[in-house]
N, C-alpha and C. Protein backbone atom coordinates (compact mmCIF):
# COMPACT_ATOMS: atom_id res chain seq x y z
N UNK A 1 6.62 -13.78 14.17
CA UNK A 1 6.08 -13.30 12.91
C UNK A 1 6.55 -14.22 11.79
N UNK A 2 5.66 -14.33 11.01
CA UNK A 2 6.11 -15.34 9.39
C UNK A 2 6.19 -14.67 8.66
N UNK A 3 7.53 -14.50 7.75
CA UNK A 3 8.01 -13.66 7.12
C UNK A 3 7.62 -14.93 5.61
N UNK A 4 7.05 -14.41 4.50
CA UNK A 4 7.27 -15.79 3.49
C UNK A 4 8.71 -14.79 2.52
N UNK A 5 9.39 -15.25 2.56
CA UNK A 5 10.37 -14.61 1.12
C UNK A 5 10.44 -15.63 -0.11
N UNK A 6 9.96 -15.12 -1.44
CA UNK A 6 9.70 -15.79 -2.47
C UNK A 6 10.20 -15.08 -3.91
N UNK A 7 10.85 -16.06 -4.54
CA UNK A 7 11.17 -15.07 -5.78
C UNK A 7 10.25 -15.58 -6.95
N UNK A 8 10.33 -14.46 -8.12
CA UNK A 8 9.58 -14.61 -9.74
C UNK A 8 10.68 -14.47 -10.24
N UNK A 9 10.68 -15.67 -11.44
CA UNK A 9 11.77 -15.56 -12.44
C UNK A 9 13.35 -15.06 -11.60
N UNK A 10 13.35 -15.85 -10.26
CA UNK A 10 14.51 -15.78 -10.02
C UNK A 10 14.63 -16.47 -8.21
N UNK A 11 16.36 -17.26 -9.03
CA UNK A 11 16.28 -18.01 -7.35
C UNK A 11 17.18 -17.10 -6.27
N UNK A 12 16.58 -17.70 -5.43
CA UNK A 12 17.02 -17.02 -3.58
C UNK A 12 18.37 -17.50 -3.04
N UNK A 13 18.77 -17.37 -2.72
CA UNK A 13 20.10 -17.97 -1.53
C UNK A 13 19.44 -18.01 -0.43
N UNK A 14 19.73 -18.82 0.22
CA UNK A 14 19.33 -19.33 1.46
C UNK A 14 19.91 -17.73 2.41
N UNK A 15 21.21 -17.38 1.91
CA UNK A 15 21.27 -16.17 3.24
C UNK A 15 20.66 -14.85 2.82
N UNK A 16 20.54 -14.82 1.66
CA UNK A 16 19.39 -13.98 1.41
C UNK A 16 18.27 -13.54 1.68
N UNK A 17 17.72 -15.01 1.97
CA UNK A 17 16.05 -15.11 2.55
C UNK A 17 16.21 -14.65 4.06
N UNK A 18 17.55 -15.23 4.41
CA UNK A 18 17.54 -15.49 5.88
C UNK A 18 17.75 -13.95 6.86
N UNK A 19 18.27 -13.15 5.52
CA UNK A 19 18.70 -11.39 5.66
C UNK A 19 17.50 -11.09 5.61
N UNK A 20 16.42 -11.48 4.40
CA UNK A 20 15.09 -10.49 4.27
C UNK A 20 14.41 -10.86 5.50
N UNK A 21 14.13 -12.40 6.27
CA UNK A 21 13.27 -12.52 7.18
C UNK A 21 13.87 -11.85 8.26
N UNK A 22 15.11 -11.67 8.45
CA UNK A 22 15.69 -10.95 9.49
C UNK A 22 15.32 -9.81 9.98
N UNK A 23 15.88 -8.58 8.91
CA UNK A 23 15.20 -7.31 8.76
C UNK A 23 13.79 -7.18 8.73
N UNK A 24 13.42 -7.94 7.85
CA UNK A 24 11.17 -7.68 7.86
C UNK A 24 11.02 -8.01 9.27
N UNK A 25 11.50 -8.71 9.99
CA UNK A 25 11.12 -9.25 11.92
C UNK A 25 11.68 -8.25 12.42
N UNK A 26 12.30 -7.60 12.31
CA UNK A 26 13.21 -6.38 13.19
C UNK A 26 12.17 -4.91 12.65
N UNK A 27 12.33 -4.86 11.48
CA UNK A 27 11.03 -3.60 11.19
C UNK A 27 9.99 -3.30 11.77
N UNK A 28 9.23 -4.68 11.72
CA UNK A 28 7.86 -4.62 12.31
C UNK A 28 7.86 -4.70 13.96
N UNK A 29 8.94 -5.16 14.76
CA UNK A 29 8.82 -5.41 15.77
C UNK A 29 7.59 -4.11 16.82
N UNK A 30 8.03 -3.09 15.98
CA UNK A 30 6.66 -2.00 17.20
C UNK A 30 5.35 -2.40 16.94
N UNK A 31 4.56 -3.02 15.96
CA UNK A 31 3.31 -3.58 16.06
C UNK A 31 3.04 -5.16 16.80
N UNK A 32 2.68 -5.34 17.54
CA UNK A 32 2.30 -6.67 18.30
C UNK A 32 1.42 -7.77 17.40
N UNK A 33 0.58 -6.91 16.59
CA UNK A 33 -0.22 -7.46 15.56
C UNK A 33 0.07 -8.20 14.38
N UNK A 34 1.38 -8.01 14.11
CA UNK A 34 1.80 -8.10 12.44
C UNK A 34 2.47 -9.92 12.64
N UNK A 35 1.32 -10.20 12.17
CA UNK A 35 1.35 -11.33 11.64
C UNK A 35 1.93 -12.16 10.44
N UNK A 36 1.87 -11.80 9.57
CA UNK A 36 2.62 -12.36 8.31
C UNK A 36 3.33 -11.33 7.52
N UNK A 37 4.31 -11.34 6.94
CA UNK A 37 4.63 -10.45 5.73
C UNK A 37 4.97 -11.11 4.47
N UNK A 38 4.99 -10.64 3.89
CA UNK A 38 5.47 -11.42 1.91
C UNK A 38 6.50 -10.56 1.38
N UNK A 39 7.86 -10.86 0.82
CA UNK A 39 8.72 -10.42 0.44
C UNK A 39 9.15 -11.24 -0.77
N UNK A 40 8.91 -10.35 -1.85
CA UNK A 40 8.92 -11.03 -2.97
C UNK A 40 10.09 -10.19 -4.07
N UNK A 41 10.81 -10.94 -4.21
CA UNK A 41 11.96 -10.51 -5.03
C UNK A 41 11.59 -11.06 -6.62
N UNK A 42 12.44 -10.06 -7.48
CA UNK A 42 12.20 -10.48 -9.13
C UNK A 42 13.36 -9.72 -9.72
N UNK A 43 13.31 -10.12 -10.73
CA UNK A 43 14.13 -9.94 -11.80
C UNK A 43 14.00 -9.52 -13.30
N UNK A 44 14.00 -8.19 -13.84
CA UNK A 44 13.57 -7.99 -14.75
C UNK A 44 14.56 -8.36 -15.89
N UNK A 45 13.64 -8.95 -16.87
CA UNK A 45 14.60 -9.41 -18.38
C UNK A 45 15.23 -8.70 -18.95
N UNK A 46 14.54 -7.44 -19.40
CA UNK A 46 15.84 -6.76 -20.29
C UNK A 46 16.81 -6.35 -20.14
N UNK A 47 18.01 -6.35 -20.31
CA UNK A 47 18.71 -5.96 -19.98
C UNK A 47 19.36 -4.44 -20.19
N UNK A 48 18.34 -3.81 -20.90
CA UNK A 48 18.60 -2.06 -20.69
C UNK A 48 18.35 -1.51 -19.75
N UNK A 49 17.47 -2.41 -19.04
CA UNK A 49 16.94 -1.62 -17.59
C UNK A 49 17.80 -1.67 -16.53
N UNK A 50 18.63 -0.76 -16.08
CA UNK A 50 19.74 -0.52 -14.60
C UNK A 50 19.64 -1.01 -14.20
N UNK A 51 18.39 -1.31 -13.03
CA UNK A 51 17.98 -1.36 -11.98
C UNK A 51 17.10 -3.10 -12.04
N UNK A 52 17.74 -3.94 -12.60
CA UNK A 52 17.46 -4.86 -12.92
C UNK A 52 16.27 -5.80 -11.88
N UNK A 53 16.72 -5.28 -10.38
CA UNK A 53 16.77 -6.38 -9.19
C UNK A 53 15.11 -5.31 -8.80
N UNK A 54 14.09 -5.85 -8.51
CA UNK A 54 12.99 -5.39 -7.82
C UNK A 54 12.39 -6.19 -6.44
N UNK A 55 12.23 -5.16 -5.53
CA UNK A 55 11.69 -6.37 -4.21
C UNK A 55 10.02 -5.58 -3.69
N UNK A 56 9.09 -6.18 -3.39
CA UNK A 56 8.48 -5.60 -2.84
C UNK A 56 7.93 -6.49 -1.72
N UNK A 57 7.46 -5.70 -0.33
CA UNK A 57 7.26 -6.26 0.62
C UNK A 57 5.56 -5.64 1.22
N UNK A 58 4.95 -6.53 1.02
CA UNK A 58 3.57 -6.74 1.99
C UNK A 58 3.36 -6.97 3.04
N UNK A 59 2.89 -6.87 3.81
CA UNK A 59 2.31 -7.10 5.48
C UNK A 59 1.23 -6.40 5.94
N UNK A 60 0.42 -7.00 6.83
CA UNK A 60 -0.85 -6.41 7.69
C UNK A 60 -0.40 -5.94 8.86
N UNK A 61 -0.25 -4.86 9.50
CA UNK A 61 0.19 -4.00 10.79
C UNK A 61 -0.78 -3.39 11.25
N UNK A 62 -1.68 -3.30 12.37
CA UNK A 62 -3.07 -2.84 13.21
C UNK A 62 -3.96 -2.86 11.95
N UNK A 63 -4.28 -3.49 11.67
CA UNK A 63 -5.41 -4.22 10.39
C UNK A 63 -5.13 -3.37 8.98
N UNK A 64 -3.96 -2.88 8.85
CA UNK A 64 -3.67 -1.94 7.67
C UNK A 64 -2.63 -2.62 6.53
N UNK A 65 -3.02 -2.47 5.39
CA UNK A 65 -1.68 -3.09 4.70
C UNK A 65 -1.10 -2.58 4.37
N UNK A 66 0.67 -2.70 4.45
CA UNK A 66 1.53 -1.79 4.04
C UNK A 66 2.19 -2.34 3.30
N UNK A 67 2.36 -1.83 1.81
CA UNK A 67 2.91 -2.35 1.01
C UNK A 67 4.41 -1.04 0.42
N UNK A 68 5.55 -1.91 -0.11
CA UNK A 68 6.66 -1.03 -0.81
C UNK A 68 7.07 -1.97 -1.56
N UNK A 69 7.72 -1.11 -2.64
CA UNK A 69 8.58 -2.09 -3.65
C UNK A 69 9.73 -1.06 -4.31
N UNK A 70 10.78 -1.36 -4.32
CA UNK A 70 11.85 -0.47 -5.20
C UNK A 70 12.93 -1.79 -6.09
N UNK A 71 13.63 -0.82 -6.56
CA UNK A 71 14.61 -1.76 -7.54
C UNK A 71 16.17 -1.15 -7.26
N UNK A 72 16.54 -2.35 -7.49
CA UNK A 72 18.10 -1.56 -7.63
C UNK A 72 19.24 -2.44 -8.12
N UNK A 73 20.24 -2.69 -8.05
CA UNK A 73 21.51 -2.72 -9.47
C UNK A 73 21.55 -4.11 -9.07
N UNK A 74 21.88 -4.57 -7.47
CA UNK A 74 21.63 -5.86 -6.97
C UNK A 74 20.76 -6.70 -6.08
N UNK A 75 19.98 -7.51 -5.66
CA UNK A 75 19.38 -7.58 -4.53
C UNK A 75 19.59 -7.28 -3.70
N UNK A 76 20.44 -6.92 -3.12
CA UNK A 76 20.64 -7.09 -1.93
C UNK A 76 20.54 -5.05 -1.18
N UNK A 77 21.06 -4.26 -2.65
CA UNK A 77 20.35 -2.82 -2.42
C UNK A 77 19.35 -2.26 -2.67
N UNK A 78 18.36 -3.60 -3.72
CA UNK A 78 17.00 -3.26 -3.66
C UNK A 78 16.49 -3.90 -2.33
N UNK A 79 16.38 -4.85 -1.64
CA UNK A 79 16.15 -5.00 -0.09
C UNK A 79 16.10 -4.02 0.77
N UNK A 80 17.44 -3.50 0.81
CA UNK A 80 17.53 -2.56 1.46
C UNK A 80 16.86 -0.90 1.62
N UNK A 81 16.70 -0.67 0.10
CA UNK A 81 15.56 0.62 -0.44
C UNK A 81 14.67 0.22 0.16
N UNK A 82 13.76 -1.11 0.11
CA UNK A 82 12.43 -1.57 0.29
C UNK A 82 12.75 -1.34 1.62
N UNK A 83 13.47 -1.69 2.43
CA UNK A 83 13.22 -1.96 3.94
C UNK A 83 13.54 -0.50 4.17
N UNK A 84 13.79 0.39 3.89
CA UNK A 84 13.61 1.75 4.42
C UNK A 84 12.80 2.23 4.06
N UNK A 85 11.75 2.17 3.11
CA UNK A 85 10.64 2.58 2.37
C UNK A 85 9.64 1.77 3.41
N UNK A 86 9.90 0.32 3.95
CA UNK A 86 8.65 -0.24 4.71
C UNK A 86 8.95 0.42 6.24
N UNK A 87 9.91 0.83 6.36
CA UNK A 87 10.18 1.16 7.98
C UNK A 87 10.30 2.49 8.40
N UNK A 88 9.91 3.39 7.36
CA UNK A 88 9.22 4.24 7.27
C UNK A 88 7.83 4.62 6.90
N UNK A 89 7.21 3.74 6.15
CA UNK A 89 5.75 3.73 6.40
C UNK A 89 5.14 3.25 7.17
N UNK A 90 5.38 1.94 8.22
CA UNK A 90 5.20 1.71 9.41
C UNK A 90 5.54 2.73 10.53
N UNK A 91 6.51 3.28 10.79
CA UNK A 91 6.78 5.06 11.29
C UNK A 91 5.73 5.78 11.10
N UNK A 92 5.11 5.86 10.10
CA UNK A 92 3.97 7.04 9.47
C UNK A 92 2.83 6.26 10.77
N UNK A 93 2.50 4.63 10.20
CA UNK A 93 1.26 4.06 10.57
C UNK A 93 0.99 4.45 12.18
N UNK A 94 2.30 3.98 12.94
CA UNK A 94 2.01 4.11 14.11
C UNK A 94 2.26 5.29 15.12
N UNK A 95 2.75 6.26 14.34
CA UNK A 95 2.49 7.87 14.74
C UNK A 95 1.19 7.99 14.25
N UNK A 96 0.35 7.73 12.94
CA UNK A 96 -0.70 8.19 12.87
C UNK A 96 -1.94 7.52 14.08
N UNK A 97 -1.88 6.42 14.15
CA UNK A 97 -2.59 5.74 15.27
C UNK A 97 -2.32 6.27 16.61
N UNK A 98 -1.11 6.78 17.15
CA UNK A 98 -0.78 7.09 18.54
C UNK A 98 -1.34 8.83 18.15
N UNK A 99 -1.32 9.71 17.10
CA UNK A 99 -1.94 10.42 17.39
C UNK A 99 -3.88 10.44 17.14
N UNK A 100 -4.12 9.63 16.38
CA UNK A 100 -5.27 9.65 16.66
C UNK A 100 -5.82 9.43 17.70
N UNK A 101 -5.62 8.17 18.71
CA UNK A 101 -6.14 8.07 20.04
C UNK A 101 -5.15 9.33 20.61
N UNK A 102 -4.87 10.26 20.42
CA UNK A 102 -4.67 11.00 21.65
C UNK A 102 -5.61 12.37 21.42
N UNK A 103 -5.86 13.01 19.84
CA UNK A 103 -6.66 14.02 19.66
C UNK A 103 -8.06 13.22 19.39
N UNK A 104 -9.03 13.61 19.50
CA UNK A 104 -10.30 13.11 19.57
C UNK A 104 -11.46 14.28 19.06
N UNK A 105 -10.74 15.79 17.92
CA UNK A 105 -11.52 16.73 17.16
C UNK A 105 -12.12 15.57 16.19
N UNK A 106 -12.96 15.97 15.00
CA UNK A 106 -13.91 15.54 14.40
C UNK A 106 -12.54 16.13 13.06
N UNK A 107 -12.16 15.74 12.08
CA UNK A 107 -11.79 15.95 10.72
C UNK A 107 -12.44 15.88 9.80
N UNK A 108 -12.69 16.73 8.90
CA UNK A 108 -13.49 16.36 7.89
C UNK A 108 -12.75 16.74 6.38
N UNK A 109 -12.97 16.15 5.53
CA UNK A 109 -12.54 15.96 4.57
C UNK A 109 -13.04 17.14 3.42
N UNK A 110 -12.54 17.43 2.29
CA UNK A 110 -12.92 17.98 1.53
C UNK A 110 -14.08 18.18 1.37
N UNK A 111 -14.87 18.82 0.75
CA UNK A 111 -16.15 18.42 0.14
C UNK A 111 -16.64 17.71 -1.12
N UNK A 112 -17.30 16.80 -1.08
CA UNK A 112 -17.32 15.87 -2.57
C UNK A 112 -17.47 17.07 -3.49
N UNK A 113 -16.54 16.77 -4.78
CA UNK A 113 -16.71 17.40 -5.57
C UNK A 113 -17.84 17.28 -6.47
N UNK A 114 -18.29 18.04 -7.20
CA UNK A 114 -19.52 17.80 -8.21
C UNK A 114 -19.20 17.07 -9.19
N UNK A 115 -19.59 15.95 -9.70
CA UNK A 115 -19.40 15.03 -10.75
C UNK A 115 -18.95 15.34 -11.58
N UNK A 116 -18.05 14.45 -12.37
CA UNK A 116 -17.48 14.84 -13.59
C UNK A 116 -17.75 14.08 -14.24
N UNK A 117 -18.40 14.40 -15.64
CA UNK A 117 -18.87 12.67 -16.54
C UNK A 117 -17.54 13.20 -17.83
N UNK A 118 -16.61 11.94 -18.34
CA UNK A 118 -16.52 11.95 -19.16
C UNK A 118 -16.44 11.12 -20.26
N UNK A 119 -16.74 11.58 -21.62
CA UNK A 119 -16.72 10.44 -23.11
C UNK A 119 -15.67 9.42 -23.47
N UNK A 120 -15.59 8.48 -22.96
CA UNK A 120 -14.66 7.17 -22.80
C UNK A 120 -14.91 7.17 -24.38
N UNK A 121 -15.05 7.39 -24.99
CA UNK A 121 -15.27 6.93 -26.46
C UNK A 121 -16.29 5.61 -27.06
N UNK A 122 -15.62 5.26 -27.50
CA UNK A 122 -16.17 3.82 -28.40
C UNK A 122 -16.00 2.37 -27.49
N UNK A 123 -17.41 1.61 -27.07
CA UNK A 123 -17.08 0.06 -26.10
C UNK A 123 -15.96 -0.59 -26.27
N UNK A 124 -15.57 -0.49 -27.49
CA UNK A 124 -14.47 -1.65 -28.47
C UNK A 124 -12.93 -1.11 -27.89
N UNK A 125 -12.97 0.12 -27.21
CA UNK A 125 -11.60 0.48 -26.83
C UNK A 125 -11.22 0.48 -25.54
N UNK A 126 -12.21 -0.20 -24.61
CA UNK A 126 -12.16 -0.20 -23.10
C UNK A 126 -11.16 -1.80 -22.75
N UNK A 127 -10.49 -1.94 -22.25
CA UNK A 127 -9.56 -3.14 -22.34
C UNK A 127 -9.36 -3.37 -20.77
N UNK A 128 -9.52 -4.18 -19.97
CA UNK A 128 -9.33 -4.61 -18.34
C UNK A 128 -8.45 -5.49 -18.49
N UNK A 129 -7.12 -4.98 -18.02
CA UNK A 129 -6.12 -5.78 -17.92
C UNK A 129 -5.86 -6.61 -16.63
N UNK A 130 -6.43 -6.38 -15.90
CA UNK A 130 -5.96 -6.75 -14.41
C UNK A 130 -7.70 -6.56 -13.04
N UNK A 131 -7.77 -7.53 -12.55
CA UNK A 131 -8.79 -7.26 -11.77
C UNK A 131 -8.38 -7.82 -10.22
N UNK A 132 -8.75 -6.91 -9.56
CA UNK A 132 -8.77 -7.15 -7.96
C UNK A 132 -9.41 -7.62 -7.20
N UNK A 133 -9.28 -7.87 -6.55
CA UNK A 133 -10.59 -8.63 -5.44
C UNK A 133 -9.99 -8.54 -4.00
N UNK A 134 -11.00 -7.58 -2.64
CA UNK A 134 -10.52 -7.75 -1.64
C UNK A 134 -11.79 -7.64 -0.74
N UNK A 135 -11.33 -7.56 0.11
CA UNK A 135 -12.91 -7.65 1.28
C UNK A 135 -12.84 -6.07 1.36
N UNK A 136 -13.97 -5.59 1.83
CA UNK A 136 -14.13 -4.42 2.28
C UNK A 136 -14.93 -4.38 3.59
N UNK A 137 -13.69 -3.50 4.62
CA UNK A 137 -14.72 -3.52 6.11
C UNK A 137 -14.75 -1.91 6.36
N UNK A 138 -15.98 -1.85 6.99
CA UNK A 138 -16.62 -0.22 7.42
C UNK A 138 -15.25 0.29 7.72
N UNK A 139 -14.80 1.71 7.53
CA UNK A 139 -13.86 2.59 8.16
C UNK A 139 -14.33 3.72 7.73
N UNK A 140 -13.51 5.06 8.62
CA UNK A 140 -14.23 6.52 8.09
C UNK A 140 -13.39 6.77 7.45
N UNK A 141 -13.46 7.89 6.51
CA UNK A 141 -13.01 7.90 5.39
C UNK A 141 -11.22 8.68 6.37
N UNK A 142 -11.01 9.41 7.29
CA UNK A 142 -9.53 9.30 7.94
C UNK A 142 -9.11 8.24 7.57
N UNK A 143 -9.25 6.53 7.38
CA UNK A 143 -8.97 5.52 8.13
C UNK A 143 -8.61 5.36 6.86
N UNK A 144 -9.50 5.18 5.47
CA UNK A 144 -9.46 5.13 4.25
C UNK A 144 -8.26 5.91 3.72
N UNK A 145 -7.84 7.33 3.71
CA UNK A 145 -7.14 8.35 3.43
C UNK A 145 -5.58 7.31 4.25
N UNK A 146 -5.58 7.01 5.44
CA UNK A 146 -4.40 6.41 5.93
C UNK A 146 -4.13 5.12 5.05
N UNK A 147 -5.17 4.14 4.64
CA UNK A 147 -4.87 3.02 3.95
C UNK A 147 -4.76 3.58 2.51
N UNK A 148 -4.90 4.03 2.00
CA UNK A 148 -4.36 4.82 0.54
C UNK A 148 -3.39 5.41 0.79
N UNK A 149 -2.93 5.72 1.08
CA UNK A 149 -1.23 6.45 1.38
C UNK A 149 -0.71 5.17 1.59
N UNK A 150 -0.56 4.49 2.60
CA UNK A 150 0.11 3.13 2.88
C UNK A 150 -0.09 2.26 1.60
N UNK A 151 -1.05 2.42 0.76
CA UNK A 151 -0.98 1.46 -0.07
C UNK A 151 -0.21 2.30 -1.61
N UNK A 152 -0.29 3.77 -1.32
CA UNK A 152 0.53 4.23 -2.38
C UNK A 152 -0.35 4.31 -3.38
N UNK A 153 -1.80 4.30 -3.71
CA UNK A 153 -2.75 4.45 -4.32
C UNK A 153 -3.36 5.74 -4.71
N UNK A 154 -3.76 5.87 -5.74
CA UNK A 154 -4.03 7.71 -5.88
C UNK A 154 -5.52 7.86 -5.68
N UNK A 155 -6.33 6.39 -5.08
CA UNK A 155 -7.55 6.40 -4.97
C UNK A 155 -8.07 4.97 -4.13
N UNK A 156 -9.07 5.02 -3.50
CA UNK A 156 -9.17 3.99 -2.72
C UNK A 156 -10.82 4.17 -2.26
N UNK A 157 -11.38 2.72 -2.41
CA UNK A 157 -12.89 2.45 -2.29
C UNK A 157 -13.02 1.68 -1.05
N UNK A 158 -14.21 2.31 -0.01
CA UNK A 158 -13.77 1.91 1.20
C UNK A 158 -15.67 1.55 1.68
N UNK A 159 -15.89 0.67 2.17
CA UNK A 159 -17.14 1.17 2.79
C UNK A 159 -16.99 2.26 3.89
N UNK A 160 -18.18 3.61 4.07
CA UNK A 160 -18.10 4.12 4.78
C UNK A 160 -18.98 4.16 5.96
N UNK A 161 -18.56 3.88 7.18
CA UNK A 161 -18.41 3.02 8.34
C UNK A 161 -19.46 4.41 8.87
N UNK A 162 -19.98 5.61 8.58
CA UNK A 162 -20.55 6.40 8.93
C UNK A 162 -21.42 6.56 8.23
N UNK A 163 -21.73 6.54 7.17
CA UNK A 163 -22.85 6.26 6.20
C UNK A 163 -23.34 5.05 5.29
N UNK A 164 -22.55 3.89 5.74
CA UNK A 164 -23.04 2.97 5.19
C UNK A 164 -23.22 2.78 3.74
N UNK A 165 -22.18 3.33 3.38
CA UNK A 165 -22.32 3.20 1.92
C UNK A 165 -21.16 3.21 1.47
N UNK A 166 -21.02 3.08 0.18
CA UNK A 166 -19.36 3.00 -0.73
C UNK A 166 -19.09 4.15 -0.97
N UNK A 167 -17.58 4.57 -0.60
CA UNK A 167 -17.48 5.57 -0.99
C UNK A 167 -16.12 5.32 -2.34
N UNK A 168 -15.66 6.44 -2.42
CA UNK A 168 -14.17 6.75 -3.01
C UNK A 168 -13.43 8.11 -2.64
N UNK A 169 -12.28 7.52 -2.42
CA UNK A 169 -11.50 8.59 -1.61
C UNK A 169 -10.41 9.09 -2.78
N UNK A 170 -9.86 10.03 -3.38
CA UNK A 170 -9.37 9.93 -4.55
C UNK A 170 -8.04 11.16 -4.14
N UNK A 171 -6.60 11.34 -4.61
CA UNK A 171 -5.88 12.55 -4.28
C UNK A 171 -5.97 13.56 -5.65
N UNK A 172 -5.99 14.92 -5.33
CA UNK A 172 -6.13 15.66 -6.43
C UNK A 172 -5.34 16.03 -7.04
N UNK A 173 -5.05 16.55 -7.66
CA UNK A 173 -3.72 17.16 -8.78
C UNK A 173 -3.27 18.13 -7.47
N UNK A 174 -3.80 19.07 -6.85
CA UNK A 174 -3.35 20.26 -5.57
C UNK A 174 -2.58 19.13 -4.39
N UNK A 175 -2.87 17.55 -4.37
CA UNK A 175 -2.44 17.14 -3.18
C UNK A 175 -3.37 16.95 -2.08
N UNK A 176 -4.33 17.59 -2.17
CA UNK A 176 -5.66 17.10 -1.32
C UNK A 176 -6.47 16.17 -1.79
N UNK A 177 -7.48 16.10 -1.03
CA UNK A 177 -8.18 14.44 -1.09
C UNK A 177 -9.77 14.82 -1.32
N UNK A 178 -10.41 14.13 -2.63
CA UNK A 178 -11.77 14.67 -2.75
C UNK A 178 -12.55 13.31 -2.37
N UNK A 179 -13.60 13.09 -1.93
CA UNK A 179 -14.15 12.34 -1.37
C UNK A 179 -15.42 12.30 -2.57
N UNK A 180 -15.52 10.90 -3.00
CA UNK A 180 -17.32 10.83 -3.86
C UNK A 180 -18.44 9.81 -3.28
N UNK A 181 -19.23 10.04 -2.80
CA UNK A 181 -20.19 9.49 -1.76
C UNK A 181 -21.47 9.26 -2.85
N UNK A 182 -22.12 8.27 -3.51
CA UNK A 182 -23.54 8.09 -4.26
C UNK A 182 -24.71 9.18 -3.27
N UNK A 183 -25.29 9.24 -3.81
CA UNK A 183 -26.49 10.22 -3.21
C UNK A 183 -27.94 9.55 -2.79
């Protein structure tokens, strides 16, 4: 497995890197699949903030991405948060996969809720700070609901691999998951 470890606004020690690639290769070892991971350490400027040291770690595991990030006083115990935060969501991934191939009922999801339109106000106050870009491949919306949790997202746009169309999978204020499908 290729582990990349890379820092922002801050340099690495060689046994540092050599600890993160260590642990990220030992985490993932139950997926056969997991090909690369990214472990990216930083450093926040101000200095009011505690928790100065932030790490977060990316990787693809049975075509899913699992992402974590925490902070803490030094690197070396924000690493460590992160790597129990990633080696427990890999735990989640591959119990959820070993139970899916073993039950084979039909799940179904909420029912789309009825639209909600609301008054964004005035064009002049809409501001896009940040834009994404990723591929999107067919999955049912289970598959979707698993990659939004793993990604820690309170919403997630998936093609749906059963209707052929875009959906959005969204969590509700109750903790359940409403599904919005175009008509």
């Amino acid at each position: 497995m290729e582990v990349r470890v890379h820092g922002t606004h801050f340099d690495l020690s060689d046994d540092l890197k050599a600890l993160a690639e260590e642990k990220v290769t030992h985490a993932t070892r139950m997926f056969d699949d997991a090909r690369t991971a990214d472990v990216e350490f930083s450093e926040e400027a101000n200095p009011r903030i505690a928790e100065r040291y932030r790490v977060e770690i990316t990787a693809v595991a049975a075509g899913q991405t699992v992402r974590v990030e925490s902070a803490g006083l030094d690197e070396r115990a924000a690493l460590d948060v992160a790597l129990e935060k990633f080696e427990r969501q890999l735990r989640r991934l591959k119990e959820r996969l070993i139970g899916r191939s073993r039950k084979h009922s039909d799940k179904q999801l909420n029912a789309a809720s009825p639209g909600v339109e609301e008054d964004l106000g005035a064009a002049d106050d809409i501001r896009i700070d940040r834009v994404k870009r990723f591929a999107v491949k067919p999955m049912t919306p289970e598959e979707a609901a698993l990659q939004m949790d793993l990604l820690g997202h309170g919403f997630f746009l998936f093609l749906n691999g059963q209707t052929d169309r875009y959906s959005v999978l969204y969590r509700r204020r109750d903790g359940s998951l409403g599904l919005i499908e175009p008509q």
